[in-house]
Protein backbone atom coordinates (compact mmCIF):
# COMPACT_ATOMS: atom_id res chain seq x y z
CA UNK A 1 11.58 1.16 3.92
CA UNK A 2 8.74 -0.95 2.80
CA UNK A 3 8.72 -4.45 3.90
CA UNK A 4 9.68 -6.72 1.01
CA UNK A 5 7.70 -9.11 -1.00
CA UNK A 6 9.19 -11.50 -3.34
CA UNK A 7 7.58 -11.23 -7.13
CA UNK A 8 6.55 -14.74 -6.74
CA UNK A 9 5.30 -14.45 -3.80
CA UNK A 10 3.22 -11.34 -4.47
CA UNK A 11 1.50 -12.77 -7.77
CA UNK A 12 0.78 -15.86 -6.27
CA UNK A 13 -1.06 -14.19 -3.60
CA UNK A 14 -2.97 -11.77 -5.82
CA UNK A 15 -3.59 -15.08 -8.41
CA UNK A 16 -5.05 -16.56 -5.78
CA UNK A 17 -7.02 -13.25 -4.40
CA UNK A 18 -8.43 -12.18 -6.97
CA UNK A 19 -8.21 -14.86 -10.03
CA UNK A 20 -8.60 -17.86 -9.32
CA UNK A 21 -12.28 -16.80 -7.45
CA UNK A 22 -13.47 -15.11 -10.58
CA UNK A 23 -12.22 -18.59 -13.00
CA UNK A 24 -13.60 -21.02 -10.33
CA UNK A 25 -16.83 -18.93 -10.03
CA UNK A 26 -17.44 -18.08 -13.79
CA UNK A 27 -15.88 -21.52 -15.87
CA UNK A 28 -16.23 -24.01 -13.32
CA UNK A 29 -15.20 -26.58 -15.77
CA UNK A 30 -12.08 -25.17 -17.37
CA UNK A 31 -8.89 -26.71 -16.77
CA UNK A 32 -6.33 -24.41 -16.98
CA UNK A 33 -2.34 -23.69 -15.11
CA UNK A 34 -1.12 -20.30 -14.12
CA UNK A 35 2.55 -18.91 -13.78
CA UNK A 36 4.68 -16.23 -13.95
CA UNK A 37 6.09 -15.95 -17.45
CA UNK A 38 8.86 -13.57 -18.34
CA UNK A 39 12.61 -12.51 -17.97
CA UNK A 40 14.28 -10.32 -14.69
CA UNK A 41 15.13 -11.84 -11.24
CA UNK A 42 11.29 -12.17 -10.10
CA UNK A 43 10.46 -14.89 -12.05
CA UNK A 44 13.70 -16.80 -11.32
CA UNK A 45 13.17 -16.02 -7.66
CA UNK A 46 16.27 -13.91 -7.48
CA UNK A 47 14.74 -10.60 -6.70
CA UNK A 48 15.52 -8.56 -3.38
CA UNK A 49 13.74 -5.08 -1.96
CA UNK A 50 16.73 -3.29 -4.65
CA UNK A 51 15.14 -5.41 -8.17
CA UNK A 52 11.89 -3.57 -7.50
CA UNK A 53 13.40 -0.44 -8.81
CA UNK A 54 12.45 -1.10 -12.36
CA UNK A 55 10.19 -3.45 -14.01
CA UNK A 56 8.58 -4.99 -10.97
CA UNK A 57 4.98 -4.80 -9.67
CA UNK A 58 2.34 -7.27 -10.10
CA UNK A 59 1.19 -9.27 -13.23
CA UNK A 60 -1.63 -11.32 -14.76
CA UNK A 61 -1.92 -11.63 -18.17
CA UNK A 62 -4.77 -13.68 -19.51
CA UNK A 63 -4.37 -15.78 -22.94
């Protein structure tokens, strides 16, 4: 079995990976929040290794 990452957890990490560099680098004077936006058991922090069965992966939407 895979180890476990909460949904959180994982899209904070890859936010913060991947993201955030390419926004700091590219509009260094834009002001802006991120978060995890949407319905299921990863964004209330409720999800175990068994939620990851169906919708549940990483996300970043940009607006």
């Amino acid at each position: 079995m895979k180890n476990f990452i909460k949904g959180l957890d994982l899209c904070e990490g890859f936010f913060n990976e991947y993201a955030k560099p390419i926004i700091e680098e590219n509009f260094h004077e834009l002001k802006y929040s991120a978060g995890l936006i949407g319905y299921g058991s990863d964004v209330l922090g409720y999800d175990d290794a068994v939620s990851t069965d169906h919708m549940w992966d990483l996300a970043f939407i940009c607006f």
